[in-house]
N, C-alpha and C. Protein backbone atom coordinates (compact mmCIF):
# COMPACT_ATOMS: atom_id res chain seq x y z
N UNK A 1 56.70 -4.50 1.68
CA UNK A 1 55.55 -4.28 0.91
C UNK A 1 54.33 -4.12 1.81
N UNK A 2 54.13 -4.71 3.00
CA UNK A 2 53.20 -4.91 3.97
C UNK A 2 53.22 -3.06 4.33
N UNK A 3 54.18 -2.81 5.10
CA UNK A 3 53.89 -1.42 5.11
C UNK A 3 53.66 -0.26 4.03
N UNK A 4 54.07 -0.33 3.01
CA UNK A 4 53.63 0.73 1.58
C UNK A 4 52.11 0.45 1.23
N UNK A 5 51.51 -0.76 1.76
CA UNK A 5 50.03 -1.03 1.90
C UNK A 5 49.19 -0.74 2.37
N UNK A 6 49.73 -0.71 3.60
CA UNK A 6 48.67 -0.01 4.63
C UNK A 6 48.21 1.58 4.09
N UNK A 7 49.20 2.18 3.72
CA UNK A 7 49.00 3.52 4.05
C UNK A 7 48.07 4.13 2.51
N UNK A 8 48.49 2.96 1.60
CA UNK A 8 47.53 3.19 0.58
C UNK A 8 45.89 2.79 0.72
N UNK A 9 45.81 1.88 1.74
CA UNK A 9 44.38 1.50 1.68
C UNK A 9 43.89 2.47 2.72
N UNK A 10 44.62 2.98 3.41
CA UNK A 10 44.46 4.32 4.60
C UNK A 10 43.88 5.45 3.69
N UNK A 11 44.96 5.53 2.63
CA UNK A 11 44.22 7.02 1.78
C UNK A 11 42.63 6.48 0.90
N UNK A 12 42.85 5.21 0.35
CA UNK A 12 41.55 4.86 0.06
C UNK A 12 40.24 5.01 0.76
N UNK A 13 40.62 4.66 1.64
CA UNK A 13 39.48 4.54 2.63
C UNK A 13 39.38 5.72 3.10
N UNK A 14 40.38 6.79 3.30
CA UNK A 14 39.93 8.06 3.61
C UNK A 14 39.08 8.94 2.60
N UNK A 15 39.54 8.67 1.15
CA UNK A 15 38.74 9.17 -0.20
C UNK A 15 37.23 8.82 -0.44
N UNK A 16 37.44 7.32 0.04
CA UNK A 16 35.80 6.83 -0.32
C UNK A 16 35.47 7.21 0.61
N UNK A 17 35.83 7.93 1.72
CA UNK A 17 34.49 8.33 3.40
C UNK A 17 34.54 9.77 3.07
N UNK A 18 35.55 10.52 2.70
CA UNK A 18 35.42 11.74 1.91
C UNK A 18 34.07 11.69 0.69
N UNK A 19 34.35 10.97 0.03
CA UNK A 19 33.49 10.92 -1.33
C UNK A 19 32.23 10.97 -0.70
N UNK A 20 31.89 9.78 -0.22
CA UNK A 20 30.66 9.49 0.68
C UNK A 20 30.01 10.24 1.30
N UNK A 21 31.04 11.20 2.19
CA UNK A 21 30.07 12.49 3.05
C UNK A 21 29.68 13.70 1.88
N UNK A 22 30.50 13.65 0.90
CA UNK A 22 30.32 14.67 0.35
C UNK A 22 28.80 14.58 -0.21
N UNK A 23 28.79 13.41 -1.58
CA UNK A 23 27.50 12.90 -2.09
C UNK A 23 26.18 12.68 -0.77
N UNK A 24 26.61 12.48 0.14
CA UNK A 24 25.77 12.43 1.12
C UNK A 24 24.73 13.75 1.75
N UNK A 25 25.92 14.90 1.48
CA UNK A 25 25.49 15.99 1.93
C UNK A 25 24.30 16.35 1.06
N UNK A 26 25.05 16.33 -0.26
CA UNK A 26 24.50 17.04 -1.85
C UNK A 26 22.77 15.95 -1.60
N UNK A 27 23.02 15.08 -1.44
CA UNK A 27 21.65 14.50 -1.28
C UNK A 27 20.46 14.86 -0.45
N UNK A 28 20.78 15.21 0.78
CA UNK A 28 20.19 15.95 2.13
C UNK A 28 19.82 17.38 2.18
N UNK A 29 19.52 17.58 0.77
CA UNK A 29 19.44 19.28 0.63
C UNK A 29 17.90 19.76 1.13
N UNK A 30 17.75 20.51 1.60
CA UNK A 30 16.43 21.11 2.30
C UNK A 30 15.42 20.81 0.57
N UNK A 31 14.21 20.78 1.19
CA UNK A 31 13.25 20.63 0.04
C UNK A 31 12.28 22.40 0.51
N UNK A 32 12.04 22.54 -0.84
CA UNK A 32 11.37 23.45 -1.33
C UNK A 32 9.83 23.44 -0.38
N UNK A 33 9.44 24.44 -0.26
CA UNK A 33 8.03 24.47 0.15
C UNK A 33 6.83 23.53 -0.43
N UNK A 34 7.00 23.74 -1.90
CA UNK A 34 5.70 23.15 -2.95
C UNK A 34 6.18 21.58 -2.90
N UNK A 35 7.06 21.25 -2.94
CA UNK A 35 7.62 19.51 -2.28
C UNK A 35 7.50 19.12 -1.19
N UNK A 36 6.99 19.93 -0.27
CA UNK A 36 6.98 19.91 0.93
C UNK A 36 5.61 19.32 0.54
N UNK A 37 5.13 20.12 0.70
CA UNK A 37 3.43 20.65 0.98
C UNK A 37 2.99 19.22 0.10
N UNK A 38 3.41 18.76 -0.83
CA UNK A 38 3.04 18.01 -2.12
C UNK A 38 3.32 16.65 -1.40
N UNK A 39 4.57 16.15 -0.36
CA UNK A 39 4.38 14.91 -0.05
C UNK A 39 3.54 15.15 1.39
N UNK A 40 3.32 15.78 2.11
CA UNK A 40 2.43 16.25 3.05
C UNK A 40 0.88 15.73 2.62
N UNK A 41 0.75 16.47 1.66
CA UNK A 41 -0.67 15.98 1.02
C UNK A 41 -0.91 14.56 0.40
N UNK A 42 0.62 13.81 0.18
CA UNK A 42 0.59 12.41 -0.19
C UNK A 42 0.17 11.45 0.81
N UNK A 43 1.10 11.89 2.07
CA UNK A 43 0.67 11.32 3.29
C UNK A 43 -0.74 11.40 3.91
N UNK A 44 -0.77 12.85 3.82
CA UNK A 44 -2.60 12.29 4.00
C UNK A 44 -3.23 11.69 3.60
N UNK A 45 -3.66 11.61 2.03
CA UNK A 45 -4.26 10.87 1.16
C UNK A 45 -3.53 9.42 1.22
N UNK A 46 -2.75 8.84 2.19
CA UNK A 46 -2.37 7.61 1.81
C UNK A 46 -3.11 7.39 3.37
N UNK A 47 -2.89 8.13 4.11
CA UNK A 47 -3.80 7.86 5.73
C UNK A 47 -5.21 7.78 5.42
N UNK A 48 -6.00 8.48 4.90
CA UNK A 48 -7.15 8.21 4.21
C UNK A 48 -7.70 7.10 3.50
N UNK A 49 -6.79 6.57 2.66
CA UNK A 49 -7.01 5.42 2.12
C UNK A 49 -6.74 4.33 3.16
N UNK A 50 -6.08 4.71 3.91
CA UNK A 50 -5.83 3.26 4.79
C UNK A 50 -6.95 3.21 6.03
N UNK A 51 -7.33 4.13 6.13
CA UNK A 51 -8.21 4.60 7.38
C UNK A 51 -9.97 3.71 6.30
N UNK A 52 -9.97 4.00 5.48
CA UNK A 52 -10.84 3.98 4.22
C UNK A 52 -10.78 2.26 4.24
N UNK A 53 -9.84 1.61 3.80
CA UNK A 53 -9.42 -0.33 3.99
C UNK A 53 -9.98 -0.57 5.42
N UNK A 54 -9.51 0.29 6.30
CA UNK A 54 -10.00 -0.19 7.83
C UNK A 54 -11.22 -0.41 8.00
N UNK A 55 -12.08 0.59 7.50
CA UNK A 55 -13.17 0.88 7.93
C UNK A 55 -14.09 -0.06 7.13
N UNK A 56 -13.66 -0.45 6.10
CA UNK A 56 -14.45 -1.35 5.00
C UNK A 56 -14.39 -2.61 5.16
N UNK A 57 -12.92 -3.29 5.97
CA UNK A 57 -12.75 -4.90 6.35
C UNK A 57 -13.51 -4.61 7.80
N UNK A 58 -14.10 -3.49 8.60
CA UNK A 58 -14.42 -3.53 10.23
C UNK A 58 -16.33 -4.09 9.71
N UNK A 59 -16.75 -3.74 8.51
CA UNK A 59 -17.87 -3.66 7.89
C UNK A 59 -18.21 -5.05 7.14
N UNK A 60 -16.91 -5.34 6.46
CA UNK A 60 -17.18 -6.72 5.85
C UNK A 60 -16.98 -7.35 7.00
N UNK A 61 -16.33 -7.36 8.21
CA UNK A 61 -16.81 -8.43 9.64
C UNK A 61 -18.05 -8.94 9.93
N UNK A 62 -18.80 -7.53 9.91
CA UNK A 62 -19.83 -7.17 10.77
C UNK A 62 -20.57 -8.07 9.72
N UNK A 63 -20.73 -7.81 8.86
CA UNK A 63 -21.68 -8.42 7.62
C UNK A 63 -21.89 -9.98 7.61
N UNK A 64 -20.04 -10.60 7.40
CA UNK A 64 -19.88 -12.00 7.78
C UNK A 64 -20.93 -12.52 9.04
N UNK A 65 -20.78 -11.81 10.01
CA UNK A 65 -21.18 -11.79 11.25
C UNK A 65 -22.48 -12.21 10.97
N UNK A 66 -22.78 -10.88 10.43
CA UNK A 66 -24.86 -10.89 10.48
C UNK A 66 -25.33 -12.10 9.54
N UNK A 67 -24.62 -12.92 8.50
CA UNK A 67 -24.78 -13.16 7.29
C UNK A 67 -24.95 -14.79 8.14
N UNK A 68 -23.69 -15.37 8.98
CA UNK A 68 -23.70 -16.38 9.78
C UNK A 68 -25.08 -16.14 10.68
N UNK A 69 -25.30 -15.22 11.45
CA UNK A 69 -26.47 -15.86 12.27
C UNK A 69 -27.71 -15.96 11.59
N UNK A 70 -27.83 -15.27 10.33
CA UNK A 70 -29.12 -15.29 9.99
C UNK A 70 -28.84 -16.94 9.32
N UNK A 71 -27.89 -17.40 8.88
CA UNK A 71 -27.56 -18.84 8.53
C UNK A 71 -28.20 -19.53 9.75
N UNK A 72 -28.04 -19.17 10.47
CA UNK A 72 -27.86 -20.04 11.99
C UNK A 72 -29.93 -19.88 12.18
N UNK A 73 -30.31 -18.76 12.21
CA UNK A 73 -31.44 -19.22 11.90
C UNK A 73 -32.07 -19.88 11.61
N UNK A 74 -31.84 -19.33 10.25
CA UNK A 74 -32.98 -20.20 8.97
C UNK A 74 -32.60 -21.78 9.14
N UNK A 75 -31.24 -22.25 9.50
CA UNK A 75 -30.81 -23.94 9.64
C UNK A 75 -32.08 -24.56 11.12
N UNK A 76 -32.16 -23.18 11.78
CA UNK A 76 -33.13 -24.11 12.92
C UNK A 76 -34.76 -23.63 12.27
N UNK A 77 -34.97 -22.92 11.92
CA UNK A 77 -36.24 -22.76 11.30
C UNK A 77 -36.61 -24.11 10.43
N UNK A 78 -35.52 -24.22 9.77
CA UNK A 78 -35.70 -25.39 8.51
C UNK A 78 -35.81 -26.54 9.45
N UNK A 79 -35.10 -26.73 10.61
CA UNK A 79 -35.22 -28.18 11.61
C UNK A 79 -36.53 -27.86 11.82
N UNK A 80 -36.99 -27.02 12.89
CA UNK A 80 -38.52 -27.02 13.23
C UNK A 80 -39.36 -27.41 12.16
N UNK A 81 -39.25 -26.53 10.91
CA UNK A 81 -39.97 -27.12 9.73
C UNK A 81 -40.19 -28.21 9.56
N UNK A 82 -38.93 -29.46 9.67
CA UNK A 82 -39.11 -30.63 9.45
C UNK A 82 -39.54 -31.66 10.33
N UNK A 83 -39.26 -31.27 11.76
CA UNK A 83 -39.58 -31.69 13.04
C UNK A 83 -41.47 -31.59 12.59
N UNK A 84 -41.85 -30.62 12.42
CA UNK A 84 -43.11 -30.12 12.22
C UNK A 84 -44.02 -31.00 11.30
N UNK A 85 -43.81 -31.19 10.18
CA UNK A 85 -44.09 -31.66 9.09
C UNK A 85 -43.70 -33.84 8.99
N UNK A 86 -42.55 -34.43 10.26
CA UNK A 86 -42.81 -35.86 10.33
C UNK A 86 -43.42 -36.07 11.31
N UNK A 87 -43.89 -34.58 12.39
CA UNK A 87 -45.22 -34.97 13.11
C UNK A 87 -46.73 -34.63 12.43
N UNK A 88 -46.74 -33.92 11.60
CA UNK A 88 -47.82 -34.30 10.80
C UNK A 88 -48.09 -35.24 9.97
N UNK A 89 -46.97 -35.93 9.72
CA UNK A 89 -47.08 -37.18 8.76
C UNK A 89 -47.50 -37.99 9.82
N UNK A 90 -46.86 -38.38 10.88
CA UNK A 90 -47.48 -39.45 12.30
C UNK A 90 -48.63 -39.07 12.25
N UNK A 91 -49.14 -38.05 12.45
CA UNK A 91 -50.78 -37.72 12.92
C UNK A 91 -51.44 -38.04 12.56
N UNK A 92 -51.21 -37.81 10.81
CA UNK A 92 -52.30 -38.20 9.78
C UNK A 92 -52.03 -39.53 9.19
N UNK A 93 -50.76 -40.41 9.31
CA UNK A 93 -51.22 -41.73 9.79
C UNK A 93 -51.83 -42.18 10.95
N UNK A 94 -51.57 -41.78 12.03
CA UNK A 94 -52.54 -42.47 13.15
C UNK A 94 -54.19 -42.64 12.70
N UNK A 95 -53.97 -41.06 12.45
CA UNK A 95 -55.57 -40.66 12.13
C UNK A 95 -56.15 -41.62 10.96
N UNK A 96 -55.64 -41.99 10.01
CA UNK A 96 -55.80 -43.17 8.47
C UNK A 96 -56.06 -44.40 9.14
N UNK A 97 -55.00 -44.61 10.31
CA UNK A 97 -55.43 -45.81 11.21
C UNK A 97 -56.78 -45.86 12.10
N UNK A 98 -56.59 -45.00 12.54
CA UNK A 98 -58.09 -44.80 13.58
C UNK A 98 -59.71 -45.00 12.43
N UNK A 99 -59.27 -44.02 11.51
CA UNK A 99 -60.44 -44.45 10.49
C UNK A 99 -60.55 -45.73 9.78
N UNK A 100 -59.75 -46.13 9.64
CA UNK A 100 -60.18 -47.45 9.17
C UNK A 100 -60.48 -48.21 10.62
N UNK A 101 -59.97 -48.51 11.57
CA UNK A 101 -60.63 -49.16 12.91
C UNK A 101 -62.37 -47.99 13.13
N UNK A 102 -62.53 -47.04 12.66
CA UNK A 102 -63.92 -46.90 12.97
C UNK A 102 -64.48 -47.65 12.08
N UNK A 103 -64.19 -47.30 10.48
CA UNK A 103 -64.92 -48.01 9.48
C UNK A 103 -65.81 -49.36 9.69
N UNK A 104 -64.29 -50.11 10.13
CA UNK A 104 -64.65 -51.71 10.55
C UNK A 104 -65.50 -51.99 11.61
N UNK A 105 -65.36 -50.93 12.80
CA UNK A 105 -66.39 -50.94 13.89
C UNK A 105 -67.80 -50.87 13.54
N UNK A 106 -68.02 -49.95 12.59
CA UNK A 106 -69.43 -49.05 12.26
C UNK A 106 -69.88 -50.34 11.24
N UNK A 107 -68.89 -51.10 10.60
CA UNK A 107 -69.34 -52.31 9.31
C UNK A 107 -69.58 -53.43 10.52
N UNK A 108 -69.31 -53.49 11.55
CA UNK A 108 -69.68 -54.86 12.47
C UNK A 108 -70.65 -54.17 13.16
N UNK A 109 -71.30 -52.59 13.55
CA UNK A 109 -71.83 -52.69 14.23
C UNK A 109 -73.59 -52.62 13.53
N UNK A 110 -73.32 -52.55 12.27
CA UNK A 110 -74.42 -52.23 11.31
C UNK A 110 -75.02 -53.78 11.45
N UNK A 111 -74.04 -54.70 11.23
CA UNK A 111 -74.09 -56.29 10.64
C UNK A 111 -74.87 -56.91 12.32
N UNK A 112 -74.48 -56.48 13.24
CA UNK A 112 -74.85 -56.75 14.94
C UNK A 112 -76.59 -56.46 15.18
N UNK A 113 -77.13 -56.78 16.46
CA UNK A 113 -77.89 -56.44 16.52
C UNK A 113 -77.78 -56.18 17.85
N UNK A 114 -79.39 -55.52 18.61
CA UNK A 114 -79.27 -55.76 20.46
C UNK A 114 -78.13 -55.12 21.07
N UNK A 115 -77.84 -56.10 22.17
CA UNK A 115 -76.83 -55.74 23.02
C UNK A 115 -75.78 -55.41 22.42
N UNK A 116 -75.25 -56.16 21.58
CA UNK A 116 -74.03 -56.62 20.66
C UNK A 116 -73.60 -55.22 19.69
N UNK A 117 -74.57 -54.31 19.49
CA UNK A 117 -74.46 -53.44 18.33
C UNK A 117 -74.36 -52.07 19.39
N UNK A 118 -75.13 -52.19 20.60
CA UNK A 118 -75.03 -50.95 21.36
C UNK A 118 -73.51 -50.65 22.04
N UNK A 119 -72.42 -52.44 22.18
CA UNK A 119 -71.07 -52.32 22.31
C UNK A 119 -70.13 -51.75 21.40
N UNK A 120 -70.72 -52.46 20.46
CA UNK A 120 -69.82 -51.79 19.20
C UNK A 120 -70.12 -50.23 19.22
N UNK A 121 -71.04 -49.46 18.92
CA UNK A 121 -71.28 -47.87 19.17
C UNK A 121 -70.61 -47.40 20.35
N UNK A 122 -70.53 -47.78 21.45
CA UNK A 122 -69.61 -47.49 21.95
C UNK A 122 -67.92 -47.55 21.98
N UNK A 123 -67.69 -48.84 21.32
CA UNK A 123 -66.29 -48.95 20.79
C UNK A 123 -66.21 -47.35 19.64
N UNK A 124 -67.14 -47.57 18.55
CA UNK A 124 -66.98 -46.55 17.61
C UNK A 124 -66.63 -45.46 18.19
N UNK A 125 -67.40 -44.69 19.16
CA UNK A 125 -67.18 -43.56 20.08
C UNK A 125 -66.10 -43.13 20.80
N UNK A 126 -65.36 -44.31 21.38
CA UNK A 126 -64.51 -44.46 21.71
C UNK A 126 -63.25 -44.21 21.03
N UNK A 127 -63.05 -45.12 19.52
CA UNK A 127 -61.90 -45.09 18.72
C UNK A 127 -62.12 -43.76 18.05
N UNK A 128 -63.37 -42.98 17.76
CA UNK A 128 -63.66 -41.73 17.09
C UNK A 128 -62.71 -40.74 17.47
N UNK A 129 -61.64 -40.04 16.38
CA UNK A 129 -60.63 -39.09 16.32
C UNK A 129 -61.60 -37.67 17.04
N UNK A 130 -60.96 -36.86 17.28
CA UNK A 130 -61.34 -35.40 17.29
C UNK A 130 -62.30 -35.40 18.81
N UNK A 131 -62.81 -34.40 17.96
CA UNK A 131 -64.31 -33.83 19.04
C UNK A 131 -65.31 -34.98 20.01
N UNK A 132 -65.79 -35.68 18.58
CA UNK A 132 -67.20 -37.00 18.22
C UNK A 132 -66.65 -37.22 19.65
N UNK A 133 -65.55 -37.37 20.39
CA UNK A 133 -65.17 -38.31 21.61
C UNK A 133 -65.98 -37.95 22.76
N UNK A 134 -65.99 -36.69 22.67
CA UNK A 134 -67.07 -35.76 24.15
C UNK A 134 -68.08 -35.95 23.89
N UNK A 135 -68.94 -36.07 22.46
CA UNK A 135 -70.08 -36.17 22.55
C UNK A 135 -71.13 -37.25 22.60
N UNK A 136 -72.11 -36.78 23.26
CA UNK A 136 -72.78 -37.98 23.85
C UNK A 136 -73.04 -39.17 22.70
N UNK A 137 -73.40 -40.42 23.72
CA UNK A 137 -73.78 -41.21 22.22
C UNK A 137 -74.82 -41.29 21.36
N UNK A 138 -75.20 -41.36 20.40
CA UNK A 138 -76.22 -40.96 19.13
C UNK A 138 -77.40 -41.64 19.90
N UNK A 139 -78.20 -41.67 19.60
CA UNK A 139 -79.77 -42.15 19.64
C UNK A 139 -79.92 -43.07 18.64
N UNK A 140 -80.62 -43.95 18.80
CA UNK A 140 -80.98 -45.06 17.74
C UNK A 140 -81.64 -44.60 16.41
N UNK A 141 -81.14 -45.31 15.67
CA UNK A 141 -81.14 -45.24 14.46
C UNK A 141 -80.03 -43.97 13.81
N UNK A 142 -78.95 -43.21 14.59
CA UNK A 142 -78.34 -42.07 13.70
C UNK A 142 -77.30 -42.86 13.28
N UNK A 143 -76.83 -43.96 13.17
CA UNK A 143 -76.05 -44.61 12.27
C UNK A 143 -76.60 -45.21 11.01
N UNK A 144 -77.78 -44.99 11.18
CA UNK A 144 -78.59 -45.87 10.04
C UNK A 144 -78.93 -44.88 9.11
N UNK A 145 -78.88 -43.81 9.27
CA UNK A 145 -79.33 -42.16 8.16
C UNK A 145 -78.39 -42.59 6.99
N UNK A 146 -77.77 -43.09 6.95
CA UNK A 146 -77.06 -43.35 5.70
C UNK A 146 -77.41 -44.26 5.00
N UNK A 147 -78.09 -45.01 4.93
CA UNK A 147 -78.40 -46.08 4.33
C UNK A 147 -79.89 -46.10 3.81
């Protein structure tokens, strides 16, 4: 039985590689011009579109890109801002401090007399914020115009 086997799976296998080339051929048939031309023009238009994705993710980079540094900016702008603004808060407390130490100077030096009142005007002058510091000291009686 071993040999009446072989020779049948021999013709099988010769039928199905027969069959096979045949359908194989019938499949491989030259294409027409207008089928031609028609996936020709598919291929382009599919290179186009892909060329088209390329060019649009090379753009959304660039964008990400620009979109981060201007982030990167404005995050140090906003530091300086704030850097800026708790040294103006120091200032204009110092300065709240300094005025009240003139206040109290100018209220002891009003209450003083003599020697005693010409120290204090100089203390005042002294603790005086801004400019008042360069300028010379008042003449008698310009603390008293107010009163």
């Amino acid at each position: 039985m071993g040999k009446l086997f072989r020779p049948k799976v021999l013709a099988t296998i010769v039928a199905l590689v027969g069959i096979g080339s045949v359908l194989f051929a019938q499949g491989t048939c030259p294409l027409d011009g207008s089928a031609q031309d028609a996936l020709v023009a598919e291929v382009r238009a599919l290179r186009a579109e892909i060329n088209q994705v390329a060019g649009a993710g090379i753009r959304m980079q660039l964008l990400v890109a620009r979109l981060q540094l201007q982030e990167q900016r404005v995050f140090t702008v906003a530091r300086q801002l704030t850097d800026a603004q708790n040294a103006l808060a120091a200032s204009r407390a110092r300065l709240a401090g300094e005025q009240v130490r003139v206040r109290q100077l100018e209220e002891a030096a009003s209450r003083a007399s003599g020697q005693s009142r010409m120290t204090f005007e100089q203390a005042i002058l002294e603790a005086a914020p801004g400019p008042s510091r360069s300028v010379e000291p008042p003449g008698p009686g310009v603390h008293d115009a107010g009163r």
